[in-house]
PDB file of N, CA and C in Angstrom:
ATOM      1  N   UNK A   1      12.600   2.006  -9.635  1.00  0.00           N
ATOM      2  CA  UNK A   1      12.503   2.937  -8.522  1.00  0.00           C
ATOM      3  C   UNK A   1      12.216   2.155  -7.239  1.00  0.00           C
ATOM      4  N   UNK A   2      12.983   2.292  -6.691  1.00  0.00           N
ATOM      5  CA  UNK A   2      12.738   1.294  -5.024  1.00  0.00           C
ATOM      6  C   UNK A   2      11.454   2.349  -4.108  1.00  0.00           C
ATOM      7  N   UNK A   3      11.191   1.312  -3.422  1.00  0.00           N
ATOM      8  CA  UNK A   3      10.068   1.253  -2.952  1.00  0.00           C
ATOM      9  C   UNK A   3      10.151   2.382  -1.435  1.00  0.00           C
ATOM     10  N   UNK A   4       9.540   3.604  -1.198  1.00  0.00           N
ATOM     11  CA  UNK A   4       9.775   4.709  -0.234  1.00  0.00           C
ATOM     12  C   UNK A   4       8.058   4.962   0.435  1.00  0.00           C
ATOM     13  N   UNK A   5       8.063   5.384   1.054  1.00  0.00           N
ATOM     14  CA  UNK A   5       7.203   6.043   2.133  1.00  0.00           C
ATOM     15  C   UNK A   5       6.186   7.027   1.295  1.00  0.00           C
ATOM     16  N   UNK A   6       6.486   7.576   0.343  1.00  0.00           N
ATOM     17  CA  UNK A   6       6.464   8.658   0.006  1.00  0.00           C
ATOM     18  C   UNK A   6       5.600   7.628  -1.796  1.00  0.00           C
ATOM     19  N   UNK A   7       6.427   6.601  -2.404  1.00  0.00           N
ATOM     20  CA  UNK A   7       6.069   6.093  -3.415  1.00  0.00           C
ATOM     21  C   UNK A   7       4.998   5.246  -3.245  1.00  0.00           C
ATOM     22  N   UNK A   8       4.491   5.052  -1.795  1.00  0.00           N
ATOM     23  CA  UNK A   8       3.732   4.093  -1.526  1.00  0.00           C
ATOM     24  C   UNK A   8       2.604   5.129  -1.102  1.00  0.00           C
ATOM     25  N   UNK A   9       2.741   5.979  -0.980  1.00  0.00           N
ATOM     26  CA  UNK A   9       1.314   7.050  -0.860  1.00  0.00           C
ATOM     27  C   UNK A   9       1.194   7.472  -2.307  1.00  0.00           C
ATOM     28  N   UNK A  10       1.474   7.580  -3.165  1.00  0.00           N
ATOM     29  CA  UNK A  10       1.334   8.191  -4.276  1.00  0.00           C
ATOM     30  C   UNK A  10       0.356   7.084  -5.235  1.00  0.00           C
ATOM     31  N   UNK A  11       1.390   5.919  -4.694  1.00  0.00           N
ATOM     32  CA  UNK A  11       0.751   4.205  -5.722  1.00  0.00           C
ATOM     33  C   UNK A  11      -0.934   4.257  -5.108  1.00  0.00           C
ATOM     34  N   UNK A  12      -1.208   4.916  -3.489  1.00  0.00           N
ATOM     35  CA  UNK A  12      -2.496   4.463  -2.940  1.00  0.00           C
ATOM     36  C   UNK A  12      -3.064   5.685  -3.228  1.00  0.00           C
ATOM     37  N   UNK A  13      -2.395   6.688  -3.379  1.00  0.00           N
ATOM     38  CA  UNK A  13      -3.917   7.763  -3.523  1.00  0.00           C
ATOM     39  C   UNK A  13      -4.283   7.686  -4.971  1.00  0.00           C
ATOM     40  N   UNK A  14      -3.301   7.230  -5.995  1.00  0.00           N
ATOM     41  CA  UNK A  14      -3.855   7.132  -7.668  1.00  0.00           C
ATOM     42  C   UNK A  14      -4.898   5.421  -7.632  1.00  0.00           C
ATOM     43  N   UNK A  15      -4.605   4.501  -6.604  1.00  0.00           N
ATOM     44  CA  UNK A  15      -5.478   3.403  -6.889  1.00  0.00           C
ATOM     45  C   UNK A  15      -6.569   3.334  -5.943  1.00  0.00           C
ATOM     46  N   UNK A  16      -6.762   4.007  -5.025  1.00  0.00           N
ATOM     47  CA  UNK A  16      -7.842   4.327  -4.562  1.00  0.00           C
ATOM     48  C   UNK A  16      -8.986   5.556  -4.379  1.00  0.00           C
ATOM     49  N   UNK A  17      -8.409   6.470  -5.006  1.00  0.00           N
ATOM     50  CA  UNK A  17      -8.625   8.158  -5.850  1.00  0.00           C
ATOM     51  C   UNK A  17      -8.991   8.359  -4.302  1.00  0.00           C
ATOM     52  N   UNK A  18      -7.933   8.957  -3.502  1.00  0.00           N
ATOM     53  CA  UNK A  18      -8.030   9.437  -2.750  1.00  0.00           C
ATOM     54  C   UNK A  18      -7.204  10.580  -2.268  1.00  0.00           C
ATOM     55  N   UNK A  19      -7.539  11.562  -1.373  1.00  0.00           N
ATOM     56  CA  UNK A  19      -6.352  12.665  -1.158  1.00  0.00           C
ATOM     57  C   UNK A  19      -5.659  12.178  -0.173  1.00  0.00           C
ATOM     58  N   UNK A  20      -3.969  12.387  -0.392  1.00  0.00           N
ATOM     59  CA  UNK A  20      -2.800  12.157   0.210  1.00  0.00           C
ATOM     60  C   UNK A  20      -3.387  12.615   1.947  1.00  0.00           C
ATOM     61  N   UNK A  21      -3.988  13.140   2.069  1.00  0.00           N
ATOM     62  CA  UNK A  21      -4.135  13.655   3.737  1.00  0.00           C
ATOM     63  C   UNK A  21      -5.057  12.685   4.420  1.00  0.00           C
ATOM     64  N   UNK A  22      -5.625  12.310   3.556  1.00  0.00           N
ATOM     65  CA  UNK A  22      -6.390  11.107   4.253  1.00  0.00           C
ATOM     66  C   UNK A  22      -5.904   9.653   4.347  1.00  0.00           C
ATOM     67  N   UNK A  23      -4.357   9.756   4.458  1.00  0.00           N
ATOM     68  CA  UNK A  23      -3.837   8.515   4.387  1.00  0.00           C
ATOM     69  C   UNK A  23      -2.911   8.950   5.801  1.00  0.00           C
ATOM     70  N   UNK A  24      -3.402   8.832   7.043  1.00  0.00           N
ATOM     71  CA  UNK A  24      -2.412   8.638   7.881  1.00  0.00           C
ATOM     72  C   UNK A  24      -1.975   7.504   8.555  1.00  0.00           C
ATOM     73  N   UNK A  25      -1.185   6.778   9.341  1.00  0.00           N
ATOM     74  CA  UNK A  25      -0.609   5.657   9.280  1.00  0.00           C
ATOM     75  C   UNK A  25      -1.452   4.848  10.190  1.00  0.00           C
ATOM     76  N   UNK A  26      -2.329   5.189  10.892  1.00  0.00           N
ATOM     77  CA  UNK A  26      -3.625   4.643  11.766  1.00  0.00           C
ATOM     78  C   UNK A  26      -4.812   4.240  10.518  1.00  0.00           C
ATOM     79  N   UNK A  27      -4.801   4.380  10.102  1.00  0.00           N
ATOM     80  CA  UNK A  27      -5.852   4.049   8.702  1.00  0.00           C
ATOM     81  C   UNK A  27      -5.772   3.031   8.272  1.00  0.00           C
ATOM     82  N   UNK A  28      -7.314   2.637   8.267  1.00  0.00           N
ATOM     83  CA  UNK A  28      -7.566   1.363   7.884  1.00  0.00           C
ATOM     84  C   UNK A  28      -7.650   1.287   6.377  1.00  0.00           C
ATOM     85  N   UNK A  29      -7.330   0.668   4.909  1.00  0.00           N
ATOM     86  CA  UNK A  29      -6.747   1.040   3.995  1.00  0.00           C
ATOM     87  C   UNK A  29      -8.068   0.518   3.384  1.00  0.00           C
ATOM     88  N   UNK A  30      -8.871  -0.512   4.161  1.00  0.00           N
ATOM     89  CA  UNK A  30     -10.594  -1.227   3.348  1.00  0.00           C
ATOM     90  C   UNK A  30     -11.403  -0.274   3.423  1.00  0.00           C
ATOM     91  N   UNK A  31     -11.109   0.488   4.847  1.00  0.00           N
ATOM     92  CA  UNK A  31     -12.320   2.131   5.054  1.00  0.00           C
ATOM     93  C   UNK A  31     -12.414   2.821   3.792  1.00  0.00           C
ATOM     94  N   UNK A  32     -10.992   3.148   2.965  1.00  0.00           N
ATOM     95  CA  UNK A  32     -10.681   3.859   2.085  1.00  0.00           C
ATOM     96  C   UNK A  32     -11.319   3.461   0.382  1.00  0.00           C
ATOM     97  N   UNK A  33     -11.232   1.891   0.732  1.00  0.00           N
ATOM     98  CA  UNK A  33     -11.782   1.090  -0.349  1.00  0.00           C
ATOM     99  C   UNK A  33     -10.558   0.286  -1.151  1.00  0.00           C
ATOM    100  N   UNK A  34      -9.917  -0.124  -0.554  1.00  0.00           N
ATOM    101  CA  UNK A  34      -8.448  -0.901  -0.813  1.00  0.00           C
ATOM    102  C   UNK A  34      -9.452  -2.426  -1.061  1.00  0.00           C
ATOM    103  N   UNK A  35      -9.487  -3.115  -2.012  1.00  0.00           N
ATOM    104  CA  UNK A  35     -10.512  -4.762  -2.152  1.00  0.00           C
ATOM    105  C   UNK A  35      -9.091  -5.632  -2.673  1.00  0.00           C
ATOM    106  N   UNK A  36      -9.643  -6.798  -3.297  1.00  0.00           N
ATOM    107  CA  UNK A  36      -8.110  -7.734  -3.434  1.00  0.00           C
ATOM    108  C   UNK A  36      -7.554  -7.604  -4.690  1.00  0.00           C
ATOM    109  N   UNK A  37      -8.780  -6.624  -5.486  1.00  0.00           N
ATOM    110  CA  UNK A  37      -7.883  -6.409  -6.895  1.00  0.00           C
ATOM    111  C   UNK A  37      -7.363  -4.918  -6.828  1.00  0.00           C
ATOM    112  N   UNK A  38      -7.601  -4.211  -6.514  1.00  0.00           N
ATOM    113  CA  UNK A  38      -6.751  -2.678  -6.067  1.00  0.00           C
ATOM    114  C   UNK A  38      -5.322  -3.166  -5.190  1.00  0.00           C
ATOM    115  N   UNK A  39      -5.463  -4.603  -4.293  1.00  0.00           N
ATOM    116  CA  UNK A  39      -4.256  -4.404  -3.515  1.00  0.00           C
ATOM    117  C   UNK A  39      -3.433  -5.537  -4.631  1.00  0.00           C
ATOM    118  N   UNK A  40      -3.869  -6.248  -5.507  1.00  0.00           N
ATOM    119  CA  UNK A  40      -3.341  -6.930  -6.503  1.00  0.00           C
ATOM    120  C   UNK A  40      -2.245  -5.980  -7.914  1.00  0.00           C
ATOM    121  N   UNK A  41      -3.345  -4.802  -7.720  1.00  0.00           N
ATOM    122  CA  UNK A  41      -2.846  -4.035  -8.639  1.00  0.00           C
ATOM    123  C   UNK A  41      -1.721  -3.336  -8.080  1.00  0.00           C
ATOM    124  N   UNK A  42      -1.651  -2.959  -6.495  1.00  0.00           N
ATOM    125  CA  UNK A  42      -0.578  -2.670  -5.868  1.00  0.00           C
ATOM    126  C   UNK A  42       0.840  -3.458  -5.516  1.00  0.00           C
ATOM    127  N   UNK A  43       0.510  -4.304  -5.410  1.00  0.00           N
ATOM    128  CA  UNK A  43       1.451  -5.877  -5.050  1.00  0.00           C
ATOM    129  C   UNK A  43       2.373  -5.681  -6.138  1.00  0.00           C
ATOM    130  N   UNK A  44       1.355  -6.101  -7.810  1.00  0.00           N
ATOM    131  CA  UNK A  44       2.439  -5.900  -8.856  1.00  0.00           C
ATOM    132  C   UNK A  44       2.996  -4.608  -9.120  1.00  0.00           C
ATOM    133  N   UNK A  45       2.706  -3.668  -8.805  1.00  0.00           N
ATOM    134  CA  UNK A  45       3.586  -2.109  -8.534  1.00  0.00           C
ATOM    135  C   UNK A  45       4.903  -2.661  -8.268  1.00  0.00           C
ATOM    136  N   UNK A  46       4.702  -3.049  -6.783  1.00  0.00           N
ATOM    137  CA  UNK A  46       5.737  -3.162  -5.772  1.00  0.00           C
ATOM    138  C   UNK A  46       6.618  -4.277  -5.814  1.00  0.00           C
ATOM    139  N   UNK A  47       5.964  -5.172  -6.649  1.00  0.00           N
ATOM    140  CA  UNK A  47       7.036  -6.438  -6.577  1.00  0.00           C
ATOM    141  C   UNK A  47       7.821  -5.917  -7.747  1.00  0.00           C
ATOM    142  N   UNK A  48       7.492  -5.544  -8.624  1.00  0.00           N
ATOM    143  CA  UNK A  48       7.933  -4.891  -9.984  1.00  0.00           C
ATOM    144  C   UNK A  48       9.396  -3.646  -9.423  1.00  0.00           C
ATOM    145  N   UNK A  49       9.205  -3.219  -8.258  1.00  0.00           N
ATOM    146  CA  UNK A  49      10.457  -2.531  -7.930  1.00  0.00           C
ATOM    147  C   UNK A  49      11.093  -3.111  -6.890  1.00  0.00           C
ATOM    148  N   UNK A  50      10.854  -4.419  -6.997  1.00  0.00           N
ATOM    149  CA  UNK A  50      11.742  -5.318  -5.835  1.00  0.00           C
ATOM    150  C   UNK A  50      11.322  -5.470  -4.544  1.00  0.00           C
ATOM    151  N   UNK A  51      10.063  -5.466  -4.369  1.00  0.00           N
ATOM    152  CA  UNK A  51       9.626  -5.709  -3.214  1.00  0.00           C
ATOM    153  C   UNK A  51       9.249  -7.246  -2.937  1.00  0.00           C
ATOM    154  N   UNK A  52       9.653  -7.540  -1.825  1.00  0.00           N
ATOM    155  CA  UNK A  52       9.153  -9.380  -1.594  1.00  0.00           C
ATOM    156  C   UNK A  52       8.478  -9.749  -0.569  1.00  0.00           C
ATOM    157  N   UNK A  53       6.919  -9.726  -1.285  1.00  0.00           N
ATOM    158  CA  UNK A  53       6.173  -9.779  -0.148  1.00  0.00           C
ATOM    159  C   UNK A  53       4.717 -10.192  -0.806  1.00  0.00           C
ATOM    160  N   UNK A  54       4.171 -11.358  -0.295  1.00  0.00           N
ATOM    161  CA  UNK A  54       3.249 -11.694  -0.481  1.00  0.00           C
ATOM    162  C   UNK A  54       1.613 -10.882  -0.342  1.00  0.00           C
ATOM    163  N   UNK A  55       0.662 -11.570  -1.034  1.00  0.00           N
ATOM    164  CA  UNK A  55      -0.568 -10.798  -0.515  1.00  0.00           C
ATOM    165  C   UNK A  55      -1.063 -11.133   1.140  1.00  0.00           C
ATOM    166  N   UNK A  56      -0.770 -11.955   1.627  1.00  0.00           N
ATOM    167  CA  UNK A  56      -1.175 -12.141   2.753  1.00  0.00           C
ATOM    168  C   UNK A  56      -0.768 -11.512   3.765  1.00  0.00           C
ATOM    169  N   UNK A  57       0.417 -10.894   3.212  1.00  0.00           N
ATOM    170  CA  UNK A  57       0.994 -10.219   4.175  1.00  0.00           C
ATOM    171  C   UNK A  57       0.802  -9.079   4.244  1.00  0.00           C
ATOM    172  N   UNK A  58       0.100  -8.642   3.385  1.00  0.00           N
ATOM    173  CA  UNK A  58      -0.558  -7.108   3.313  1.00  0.00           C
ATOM    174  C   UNK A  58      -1.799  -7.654   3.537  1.00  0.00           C
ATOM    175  N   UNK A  59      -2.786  -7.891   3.529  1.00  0.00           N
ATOM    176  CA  UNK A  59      -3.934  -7.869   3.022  1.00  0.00           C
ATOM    177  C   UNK A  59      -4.513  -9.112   5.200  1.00  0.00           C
ATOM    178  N   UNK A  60      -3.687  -8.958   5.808  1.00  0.00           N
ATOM    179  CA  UNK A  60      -3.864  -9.391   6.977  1.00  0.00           C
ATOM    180  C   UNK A  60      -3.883  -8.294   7.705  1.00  0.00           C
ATOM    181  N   UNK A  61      -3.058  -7.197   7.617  1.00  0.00           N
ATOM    182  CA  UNK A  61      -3.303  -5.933   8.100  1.00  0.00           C
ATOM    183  C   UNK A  61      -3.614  -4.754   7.627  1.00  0.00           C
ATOM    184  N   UNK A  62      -4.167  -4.383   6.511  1.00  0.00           N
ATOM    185  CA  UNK A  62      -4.207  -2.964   5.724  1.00  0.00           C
ATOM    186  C   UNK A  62      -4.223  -1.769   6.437  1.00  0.00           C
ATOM    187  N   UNK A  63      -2.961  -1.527   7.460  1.00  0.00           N
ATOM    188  CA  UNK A  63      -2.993  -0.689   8.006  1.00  0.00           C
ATOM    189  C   UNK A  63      -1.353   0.354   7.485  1.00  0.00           C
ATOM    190  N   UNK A  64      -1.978   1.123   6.833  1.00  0.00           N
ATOM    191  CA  UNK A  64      -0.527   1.787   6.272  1.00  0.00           C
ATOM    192  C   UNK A  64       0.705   2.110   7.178  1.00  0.00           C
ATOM    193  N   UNK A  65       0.626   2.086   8.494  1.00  0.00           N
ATOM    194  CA  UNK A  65       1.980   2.243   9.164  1.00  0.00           C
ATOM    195  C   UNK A  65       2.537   0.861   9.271  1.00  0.00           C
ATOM    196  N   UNK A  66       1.869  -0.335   8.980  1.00  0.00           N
ATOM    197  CA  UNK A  66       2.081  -1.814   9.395  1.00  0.00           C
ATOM    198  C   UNK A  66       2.690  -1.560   7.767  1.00  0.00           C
ATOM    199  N   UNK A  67       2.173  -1.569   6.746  1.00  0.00           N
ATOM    200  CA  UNK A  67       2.960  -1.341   5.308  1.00  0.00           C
ATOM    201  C   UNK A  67       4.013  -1.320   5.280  1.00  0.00           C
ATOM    202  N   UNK A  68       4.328   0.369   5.861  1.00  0.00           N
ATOM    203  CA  UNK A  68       5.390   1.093   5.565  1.00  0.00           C
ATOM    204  C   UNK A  68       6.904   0.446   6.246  1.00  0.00           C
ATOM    205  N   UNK A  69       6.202  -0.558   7.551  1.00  0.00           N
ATOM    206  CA  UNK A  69       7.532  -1.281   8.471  1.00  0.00           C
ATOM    207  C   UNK A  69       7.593  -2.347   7.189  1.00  0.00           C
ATOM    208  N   UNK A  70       6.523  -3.238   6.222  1.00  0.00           N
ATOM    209  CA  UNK A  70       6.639  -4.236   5.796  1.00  0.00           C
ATOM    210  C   UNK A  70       7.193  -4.318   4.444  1.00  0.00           C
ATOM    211  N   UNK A  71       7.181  -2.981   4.104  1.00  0.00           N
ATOM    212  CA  UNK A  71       7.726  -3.251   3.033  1.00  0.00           C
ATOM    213  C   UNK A  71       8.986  -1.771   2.211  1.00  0.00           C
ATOM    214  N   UNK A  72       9.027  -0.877   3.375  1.00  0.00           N
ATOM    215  CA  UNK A  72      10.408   0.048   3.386  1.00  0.00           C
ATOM    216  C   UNK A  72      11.397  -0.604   3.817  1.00  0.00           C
ATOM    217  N   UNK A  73      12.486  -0.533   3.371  1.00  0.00           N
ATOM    218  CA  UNK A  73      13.555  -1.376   3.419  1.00  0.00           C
ATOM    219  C   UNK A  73      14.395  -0.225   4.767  1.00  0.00           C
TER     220      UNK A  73
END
């Protein structure tokens, strides 16, 4: 399943048990409780459906609208 807007809120509200409304694209994703093994556990989600993108490259901005440019195709 390739990687959507929509699959990437679903992957963060089940790994950070959070509700979908509290994820708007100004959000800081550490406020929420995003650490390096929740975004580890996310990474392999996403590389697993073809995504190519390092941790540094998430984990320099955890800001979900910076995500969604970095890793929606």
């Amino acid at each position: 399943m390739p990687l959507t807007r929509d699959r990437i809120v679903r992957d963060l509200v089940e790994v950070l048990f959070v509700d979908p409304d509290e994820l708007d694209e100004d959000v800081d994703l550490t406020d929420l409780g995003l650490d390096s093994l929740r975004l580890n556990t996310l990474l392999d989600r996403w590389r697993a459906a073809g995504a190519r993108i390092g941790f540094a490259d998430l984990a320099e901005r955890p800001v979900l609208g910076v995500w969604f440019e970095r890793l929606v195709p």
